[in-house]
N, C-alpha and C. Protein backbone atom coordinates (compact mmCIF):
# COMPACT_ATOMS: atom_id res chain seq x y z
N UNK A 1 15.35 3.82 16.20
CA UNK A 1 15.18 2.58 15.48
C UNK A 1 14.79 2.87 14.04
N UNK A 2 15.53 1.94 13.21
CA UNK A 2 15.22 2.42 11.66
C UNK A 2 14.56 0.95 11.08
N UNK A 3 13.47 1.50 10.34
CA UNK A 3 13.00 -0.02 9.55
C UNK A 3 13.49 -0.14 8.30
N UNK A 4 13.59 -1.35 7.84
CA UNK A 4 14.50 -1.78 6.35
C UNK A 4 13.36 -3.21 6.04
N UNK A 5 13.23 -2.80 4.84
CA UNK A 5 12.26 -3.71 4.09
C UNK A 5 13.52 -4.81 3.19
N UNK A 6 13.31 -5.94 3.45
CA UNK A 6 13.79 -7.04 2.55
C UNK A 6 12.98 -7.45 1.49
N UNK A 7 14.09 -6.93 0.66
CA UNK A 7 13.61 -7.49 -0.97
C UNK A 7 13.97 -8.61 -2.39
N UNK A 8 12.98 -8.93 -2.88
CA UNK A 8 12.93 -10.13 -3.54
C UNK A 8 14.02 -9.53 -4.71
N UNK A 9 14.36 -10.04 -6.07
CA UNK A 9 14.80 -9.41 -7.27
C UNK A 9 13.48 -8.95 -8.25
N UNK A 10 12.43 -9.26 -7.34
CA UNK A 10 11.12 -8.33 -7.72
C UNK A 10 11.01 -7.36 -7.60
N UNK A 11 11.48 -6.83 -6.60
CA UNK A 11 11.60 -5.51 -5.91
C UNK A 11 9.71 -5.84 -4.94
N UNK A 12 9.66 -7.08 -4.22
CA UNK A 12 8.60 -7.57 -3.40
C UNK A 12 9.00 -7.46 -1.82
N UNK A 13 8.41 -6.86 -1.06
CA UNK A 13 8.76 -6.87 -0.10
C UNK A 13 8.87 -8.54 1.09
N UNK A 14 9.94 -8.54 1.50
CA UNK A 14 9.49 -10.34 2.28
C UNK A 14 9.48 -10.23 3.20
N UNK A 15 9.73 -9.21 4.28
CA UNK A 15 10.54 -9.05 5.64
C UNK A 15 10.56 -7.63 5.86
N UNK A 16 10.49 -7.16 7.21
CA UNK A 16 11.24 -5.90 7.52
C UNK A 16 11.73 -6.49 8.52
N UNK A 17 13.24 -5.97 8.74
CA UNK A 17 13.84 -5.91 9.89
C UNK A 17 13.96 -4.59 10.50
N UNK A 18 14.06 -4.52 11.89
CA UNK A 18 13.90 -3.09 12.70
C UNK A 18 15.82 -3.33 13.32
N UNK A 19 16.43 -1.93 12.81
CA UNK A 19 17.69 -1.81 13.07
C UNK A 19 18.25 -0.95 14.06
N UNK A 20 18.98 -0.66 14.81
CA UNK A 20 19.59 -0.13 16.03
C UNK A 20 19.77 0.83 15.80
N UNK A 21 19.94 2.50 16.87
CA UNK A 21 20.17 3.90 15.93
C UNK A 21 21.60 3.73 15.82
N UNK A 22 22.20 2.86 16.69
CA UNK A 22 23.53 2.86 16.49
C UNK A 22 24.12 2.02 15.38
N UNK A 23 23.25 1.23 14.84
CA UNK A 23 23.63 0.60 13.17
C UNK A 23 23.30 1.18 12.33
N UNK A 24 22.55 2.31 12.40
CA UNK A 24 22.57 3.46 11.48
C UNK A 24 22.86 4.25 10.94
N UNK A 25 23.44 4.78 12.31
CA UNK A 25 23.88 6.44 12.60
C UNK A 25 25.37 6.46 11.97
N UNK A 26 26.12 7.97 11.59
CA UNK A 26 27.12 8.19 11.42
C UNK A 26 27.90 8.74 12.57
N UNK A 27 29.20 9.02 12.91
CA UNK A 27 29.40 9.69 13.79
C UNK A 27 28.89 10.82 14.60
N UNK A 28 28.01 11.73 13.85
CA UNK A 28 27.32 12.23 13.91
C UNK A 28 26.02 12.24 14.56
N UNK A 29 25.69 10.88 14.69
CA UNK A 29 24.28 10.89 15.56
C UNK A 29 23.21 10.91 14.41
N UNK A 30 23.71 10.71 13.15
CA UNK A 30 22.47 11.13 11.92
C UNK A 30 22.19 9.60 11.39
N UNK A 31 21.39 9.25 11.43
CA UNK A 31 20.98 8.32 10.32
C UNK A 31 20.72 8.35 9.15
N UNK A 32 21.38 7.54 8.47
CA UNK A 32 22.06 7.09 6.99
C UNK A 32 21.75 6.19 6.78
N UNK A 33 20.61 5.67 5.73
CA UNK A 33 20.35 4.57 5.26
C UNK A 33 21.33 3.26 4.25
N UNK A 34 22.19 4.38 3.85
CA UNK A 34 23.38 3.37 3.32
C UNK A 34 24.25 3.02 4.33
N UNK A 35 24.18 3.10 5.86
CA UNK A 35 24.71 2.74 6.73
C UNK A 35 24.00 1.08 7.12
N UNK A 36 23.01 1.57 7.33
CA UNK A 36 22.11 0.41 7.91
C UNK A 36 21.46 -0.66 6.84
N UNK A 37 21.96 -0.63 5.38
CA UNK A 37 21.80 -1.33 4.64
C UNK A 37 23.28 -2.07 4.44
N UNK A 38 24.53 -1.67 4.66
CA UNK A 38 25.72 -2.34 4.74
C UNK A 38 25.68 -3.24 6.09
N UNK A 39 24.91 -2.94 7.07
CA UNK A 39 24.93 -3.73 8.41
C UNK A 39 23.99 -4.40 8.18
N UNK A 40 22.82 -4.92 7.22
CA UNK A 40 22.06 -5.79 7.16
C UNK A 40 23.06 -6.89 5.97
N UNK A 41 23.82 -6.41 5.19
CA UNK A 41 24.24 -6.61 4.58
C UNK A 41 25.14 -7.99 5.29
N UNK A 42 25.71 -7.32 6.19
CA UNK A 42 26.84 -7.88 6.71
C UNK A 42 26.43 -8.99 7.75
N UNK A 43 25.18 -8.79 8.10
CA UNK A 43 24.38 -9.42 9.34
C UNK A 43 23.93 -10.90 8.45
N UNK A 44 23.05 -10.41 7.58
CA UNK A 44 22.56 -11.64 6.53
C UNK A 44 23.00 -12.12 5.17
N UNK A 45 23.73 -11.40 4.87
CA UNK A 45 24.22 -11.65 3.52
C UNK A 45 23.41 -11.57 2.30
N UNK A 46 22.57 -10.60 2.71
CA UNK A 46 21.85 -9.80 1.48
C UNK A 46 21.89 -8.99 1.09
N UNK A 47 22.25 -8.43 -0.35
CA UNK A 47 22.91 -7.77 -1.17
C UNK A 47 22.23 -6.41 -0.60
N UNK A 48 22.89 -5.35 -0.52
CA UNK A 48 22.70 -4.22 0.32
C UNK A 48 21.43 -2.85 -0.54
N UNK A 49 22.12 -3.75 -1.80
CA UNK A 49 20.72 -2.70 -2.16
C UNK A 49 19.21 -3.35 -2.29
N UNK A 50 19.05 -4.35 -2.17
CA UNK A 50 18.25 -5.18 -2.04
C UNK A 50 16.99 -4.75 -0.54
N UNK A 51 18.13 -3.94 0.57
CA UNK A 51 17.37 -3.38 1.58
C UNK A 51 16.97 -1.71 0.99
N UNK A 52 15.84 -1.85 1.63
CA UNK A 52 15.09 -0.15 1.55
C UNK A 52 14.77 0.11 2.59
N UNK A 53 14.75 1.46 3.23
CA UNK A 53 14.63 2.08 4.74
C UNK A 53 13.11 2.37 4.30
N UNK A 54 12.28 1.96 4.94
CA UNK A 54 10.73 2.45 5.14
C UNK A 54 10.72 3.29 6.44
N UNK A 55 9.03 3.96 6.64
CA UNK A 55 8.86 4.45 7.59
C UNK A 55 7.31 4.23 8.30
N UNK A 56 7.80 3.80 9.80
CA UNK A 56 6.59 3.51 10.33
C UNK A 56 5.62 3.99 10.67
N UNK A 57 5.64 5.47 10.15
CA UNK A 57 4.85 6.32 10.56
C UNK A 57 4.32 6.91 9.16
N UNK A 58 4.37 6.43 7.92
CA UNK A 58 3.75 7.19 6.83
C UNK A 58 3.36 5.92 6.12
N UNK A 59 1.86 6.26 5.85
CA UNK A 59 0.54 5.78 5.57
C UNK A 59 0.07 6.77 3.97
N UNK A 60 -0.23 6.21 2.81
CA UNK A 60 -0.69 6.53 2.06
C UNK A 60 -0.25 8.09 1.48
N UNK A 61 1.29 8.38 1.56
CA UNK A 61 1.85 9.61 1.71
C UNK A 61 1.60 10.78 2.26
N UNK A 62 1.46 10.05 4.06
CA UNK A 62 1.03 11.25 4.96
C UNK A 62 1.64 10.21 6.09
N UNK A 63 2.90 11.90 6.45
CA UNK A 63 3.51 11.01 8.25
C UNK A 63 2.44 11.45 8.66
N UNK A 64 2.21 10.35 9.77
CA UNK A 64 0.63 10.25 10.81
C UNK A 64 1.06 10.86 11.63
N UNK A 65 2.47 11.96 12.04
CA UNK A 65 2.81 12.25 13.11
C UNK A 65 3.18 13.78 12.47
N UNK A 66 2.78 14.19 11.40
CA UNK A 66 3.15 15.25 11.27
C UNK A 66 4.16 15.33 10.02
N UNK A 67 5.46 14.62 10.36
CA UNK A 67 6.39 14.86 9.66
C UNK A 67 6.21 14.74 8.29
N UNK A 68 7.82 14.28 7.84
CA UNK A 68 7.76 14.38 6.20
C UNK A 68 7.67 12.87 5.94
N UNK A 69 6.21 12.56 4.84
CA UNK A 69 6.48 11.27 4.54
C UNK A 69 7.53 10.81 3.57
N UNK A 70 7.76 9.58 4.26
CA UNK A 70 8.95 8.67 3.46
C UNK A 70 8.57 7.17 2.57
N UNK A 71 8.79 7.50 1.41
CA UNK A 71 8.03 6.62 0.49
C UNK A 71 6.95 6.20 0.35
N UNK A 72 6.34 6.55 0.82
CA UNK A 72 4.54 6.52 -0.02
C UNK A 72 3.91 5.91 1.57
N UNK A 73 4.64 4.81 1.75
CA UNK A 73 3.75 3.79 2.81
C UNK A 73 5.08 3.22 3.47
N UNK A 74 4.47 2.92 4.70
CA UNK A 74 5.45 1.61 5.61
C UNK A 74 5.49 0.34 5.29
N UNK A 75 6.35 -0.25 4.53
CA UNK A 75 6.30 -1.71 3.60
C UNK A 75 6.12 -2.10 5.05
N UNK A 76 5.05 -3.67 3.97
CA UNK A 76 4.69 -4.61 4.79
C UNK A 76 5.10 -5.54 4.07
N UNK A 77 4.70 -6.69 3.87
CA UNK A 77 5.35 -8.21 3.10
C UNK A 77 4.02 -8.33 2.21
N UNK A 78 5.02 -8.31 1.02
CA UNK A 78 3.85 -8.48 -0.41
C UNK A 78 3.82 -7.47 -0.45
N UNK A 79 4.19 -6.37 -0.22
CA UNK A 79 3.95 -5.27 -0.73
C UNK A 79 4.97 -4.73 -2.02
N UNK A 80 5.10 -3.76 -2.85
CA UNK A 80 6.02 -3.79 -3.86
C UNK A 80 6.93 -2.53 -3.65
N UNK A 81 8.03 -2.30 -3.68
CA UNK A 81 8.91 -1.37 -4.01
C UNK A 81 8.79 -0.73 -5.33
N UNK A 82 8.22 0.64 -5.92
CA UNK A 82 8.32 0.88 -6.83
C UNK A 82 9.30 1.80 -7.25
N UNK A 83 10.33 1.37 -7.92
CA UNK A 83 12.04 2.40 -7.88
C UNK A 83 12.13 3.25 -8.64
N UNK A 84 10.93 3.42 -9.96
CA UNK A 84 10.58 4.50 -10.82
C UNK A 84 10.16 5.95 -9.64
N UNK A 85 9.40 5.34 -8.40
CA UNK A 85 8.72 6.55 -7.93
C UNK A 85 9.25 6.43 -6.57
N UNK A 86 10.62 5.46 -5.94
CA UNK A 86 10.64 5.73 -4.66
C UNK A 86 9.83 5.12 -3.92
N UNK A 87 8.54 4.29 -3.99
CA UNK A 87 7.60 4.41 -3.10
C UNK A 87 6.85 3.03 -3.15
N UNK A 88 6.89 2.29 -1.87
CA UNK A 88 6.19 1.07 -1.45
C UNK A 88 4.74 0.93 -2.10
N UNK A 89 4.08 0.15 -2.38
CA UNK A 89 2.50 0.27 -2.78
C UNK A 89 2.12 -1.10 -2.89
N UNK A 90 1.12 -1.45 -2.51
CA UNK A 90 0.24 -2.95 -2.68
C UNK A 90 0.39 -3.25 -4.39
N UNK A 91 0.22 -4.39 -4.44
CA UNK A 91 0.21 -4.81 -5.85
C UNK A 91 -1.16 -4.20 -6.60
N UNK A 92 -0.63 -4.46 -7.92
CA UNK A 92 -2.07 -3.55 -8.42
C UNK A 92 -3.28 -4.43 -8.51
N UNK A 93 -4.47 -4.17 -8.25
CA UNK A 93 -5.47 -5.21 -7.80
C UNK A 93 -6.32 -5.63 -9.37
N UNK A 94 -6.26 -4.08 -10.27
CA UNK A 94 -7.05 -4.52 -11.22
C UNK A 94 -6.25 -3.40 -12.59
N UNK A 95 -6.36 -4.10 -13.68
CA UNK A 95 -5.27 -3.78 -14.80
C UNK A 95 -5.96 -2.08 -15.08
N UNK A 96 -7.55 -1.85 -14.39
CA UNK A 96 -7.89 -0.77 -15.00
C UNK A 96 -7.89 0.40 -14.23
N UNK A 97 -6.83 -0.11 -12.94
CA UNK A 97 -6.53 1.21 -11.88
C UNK A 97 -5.40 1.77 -12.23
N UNK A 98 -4.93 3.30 -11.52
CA UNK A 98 -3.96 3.90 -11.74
C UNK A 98 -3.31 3.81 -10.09
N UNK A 99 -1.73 4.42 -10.67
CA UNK A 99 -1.20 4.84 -9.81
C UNK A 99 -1.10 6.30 -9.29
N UNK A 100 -1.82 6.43 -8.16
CA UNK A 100 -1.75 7.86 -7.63
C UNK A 100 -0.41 8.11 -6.95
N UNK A 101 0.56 8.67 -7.31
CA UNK A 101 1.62 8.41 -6.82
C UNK A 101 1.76 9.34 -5.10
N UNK A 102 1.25 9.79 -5.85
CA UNK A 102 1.40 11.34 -4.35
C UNK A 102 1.24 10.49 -2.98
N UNK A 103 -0.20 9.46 -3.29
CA UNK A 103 -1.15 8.78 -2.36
C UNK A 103 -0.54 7.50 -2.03
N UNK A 104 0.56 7.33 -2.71
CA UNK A 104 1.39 5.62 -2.85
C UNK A 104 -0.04 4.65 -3.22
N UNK A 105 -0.72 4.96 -3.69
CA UNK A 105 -2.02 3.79 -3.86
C UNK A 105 -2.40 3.68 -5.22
N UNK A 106 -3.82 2.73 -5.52
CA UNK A 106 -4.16 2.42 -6.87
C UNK A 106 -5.46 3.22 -6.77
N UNK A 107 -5.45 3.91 -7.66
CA UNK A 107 -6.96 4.46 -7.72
C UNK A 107 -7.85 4.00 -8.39
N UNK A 108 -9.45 3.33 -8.64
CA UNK A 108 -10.18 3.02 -9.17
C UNK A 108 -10.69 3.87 -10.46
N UNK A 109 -11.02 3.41 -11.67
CA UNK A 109 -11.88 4.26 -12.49
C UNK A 109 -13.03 5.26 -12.26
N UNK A 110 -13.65 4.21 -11.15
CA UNK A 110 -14.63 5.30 -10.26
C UNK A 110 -14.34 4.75 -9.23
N UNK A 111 -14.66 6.24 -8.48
CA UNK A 111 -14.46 6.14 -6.88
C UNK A 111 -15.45 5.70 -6.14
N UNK A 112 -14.70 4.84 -5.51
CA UNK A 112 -15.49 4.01 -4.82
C UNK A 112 -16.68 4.75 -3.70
N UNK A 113 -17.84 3.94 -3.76
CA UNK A 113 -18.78 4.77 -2.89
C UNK A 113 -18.27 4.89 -1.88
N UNK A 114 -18.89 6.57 -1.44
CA UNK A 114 -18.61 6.80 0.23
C UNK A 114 -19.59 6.23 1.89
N UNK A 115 -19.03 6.29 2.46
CA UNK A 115 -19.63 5.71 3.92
C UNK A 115 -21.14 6.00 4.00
N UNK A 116 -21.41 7.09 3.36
CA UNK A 116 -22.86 7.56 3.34
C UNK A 116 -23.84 6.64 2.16
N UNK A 117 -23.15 5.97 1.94
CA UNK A 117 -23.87 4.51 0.84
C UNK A 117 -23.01 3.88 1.25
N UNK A 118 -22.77 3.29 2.33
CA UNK A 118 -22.03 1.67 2.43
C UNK A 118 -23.16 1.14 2.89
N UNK A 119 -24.29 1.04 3.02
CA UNK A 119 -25.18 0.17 3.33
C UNK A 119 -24.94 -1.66 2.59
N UNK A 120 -23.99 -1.71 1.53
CA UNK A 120 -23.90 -2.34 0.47
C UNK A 120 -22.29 -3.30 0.60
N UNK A 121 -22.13 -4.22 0.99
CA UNK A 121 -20.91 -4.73 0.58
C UNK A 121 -20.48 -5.04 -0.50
N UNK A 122 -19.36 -3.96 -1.02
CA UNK A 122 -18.98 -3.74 -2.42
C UNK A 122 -17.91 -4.10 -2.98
N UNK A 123 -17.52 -4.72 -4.01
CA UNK A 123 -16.28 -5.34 -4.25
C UNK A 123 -16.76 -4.65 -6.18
N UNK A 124 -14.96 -4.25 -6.34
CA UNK A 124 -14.82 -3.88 -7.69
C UNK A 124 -15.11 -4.88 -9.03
N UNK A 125 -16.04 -4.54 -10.03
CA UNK A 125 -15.95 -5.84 -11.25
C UNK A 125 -15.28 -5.19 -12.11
N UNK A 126 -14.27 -5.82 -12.93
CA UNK A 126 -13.10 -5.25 -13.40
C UNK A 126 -13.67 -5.23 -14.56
N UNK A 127 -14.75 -6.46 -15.03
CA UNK A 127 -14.81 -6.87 -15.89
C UNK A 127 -16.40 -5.84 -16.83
N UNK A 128 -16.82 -5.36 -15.82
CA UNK A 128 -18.19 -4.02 -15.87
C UNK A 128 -17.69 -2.51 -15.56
N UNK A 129 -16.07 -2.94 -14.91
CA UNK A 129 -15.68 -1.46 -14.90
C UNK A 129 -16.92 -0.51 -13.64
N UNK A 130 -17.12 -1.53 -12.67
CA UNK A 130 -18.03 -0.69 -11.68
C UNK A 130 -18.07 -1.42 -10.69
N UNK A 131 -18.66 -0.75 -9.21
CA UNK A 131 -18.60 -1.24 -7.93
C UNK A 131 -19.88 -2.08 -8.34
N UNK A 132 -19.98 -3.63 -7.34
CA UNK A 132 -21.28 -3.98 -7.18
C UNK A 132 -21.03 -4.65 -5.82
N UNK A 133 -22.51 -5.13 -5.55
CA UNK A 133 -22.63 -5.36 -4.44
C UNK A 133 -23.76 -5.83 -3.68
N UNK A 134 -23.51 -6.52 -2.40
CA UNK A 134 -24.88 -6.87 -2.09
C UNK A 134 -25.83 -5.96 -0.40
N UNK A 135 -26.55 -5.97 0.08
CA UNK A 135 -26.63 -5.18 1.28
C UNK A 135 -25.97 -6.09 2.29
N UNK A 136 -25.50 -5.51 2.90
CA UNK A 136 -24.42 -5.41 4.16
C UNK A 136 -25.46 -6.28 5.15
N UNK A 137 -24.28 -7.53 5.53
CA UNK A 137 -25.13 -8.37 6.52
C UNK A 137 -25.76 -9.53 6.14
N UNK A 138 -26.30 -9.14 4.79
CA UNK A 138 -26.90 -10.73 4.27
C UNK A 138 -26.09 -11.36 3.74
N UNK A 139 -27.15 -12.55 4.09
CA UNK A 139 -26.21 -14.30 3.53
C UNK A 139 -26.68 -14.22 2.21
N UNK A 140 -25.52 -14.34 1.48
CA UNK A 140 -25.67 -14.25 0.58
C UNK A 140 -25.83 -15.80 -0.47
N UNK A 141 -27.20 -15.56 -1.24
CA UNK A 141 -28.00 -16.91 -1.81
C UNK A 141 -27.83 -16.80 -3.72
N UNK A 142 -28.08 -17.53 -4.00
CA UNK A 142 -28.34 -17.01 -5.26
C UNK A 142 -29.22 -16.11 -5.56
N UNK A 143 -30.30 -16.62 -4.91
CA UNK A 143 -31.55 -15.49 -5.00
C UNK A 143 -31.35 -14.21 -4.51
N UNK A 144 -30.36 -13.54 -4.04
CA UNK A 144 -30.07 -12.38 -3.25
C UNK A 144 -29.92 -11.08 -4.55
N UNK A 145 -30.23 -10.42 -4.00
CA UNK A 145 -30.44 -9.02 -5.07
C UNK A 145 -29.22 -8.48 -5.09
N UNK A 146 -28.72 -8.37 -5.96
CA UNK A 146 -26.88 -7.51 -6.29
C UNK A 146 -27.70 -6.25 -6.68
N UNK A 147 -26.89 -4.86 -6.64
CA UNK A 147 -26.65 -3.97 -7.06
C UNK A 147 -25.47 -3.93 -7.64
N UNK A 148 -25.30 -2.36 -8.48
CA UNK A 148 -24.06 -1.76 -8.91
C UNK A 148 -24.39 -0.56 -8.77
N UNK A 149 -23.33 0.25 -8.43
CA UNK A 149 -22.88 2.20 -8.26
C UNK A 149 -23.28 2.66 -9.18
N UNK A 150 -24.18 3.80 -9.17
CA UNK A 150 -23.88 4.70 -10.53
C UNK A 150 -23.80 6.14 -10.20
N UNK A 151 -22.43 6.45 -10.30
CA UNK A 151 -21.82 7.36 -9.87
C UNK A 151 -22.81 8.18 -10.65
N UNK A 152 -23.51 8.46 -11.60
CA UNK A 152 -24.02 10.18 -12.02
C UNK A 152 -25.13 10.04 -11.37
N UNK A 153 -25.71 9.21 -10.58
CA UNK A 153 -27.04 9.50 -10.22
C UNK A 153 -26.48 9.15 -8.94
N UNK A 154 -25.58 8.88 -7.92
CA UNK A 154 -24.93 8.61 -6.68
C UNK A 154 -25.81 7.98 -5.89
N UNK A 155 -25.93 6.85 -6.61
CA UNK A 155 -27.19 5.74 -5.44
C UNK A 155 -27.19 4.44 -6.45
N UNK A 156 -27.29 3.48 -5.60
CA UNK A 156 -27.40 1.47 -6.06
C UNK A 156 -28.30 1.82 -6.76
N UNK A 157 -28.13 1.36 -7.75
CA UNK A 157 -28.70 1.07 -9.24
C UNK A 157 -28.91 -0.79 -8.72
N UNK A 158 -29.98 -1.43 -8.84
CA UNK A 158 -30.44 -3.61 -8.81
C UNK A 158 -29.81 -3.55 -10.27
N UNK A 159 -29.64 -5.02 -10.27
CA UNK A 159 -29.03 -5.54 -11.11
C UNK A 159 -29.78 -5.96 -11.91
């Protein structure tokens, strides 16, 4: 079974359809993605390059099964086709992340704290250029104490 991501003239993912090995394959028994993009083609009447073959088994440019990953990530819907690099990736969340391409992902300015400080539910401020956050679990009031990360001293800095 081969997956094919349906795409906007965004290059946005809307759809995957899951295709037959036999709408794939060449005589050969090989699968060919310009095979199974002429049979979606022909099935729905969407322009053939418009389909991209994803893979269900590669996550953040690593097959989870070993193999060789195929385009960064397994499109999901909303996700973006990027045709400069080949490779599926979430939209970018904040203008001051990069693209790690290797990783198909957006990387933060600073890295986000690790599990050994998540005591803190943390969401990025784009606008401070830093993690903040409040402790994990509370209702959160006005009166509630925020922190922010400070990566050179690696511990919640109060607000």
């Amino acid at each position: 079974m081969a997956h094919f991501a349906k795409l906007n003239s965004d290059n946005e993912v809307m759809t995957i359809n899951v295709v037959g090995d036999e709408d794939t394959s060449n005589s050969e028994g090989v699968e060919i993605e310009s095979i199974g993009q002429e049979f979606l083609e022909n099935i729905h009447g969407w322009d053939k390059n418009l389909w991209k073959k994803t893979s269900y088994n590669t996550y953040e440019g690593v097959h989870k099964l070993g193999g060789t990953p195929f385009r960064g990530n397994y499109a999901v819907t909303g996700m973006i086709y990027d045709e400069a690099n080949d490779i599926f990736i979430e939209p970018r969340p904040y203008l001051s992340w990069t693209l790690n391409v290797s990783a198909a992902k957006w990387d933060p300015p600073v890295a986000r704290p690790t599990k050994e400080n998540a005591f803190i539910t943390t969401e990025w401020n784009e606008s401070t250029s830093r993690w903040e956050g409040y402790n994990a679990g509370e209702i959160i009031t006005p009166e509630s104490q925020k922190y922010y990360w400070d990566p050179d001293n690696n511990s919640w800095q109060t607000i």
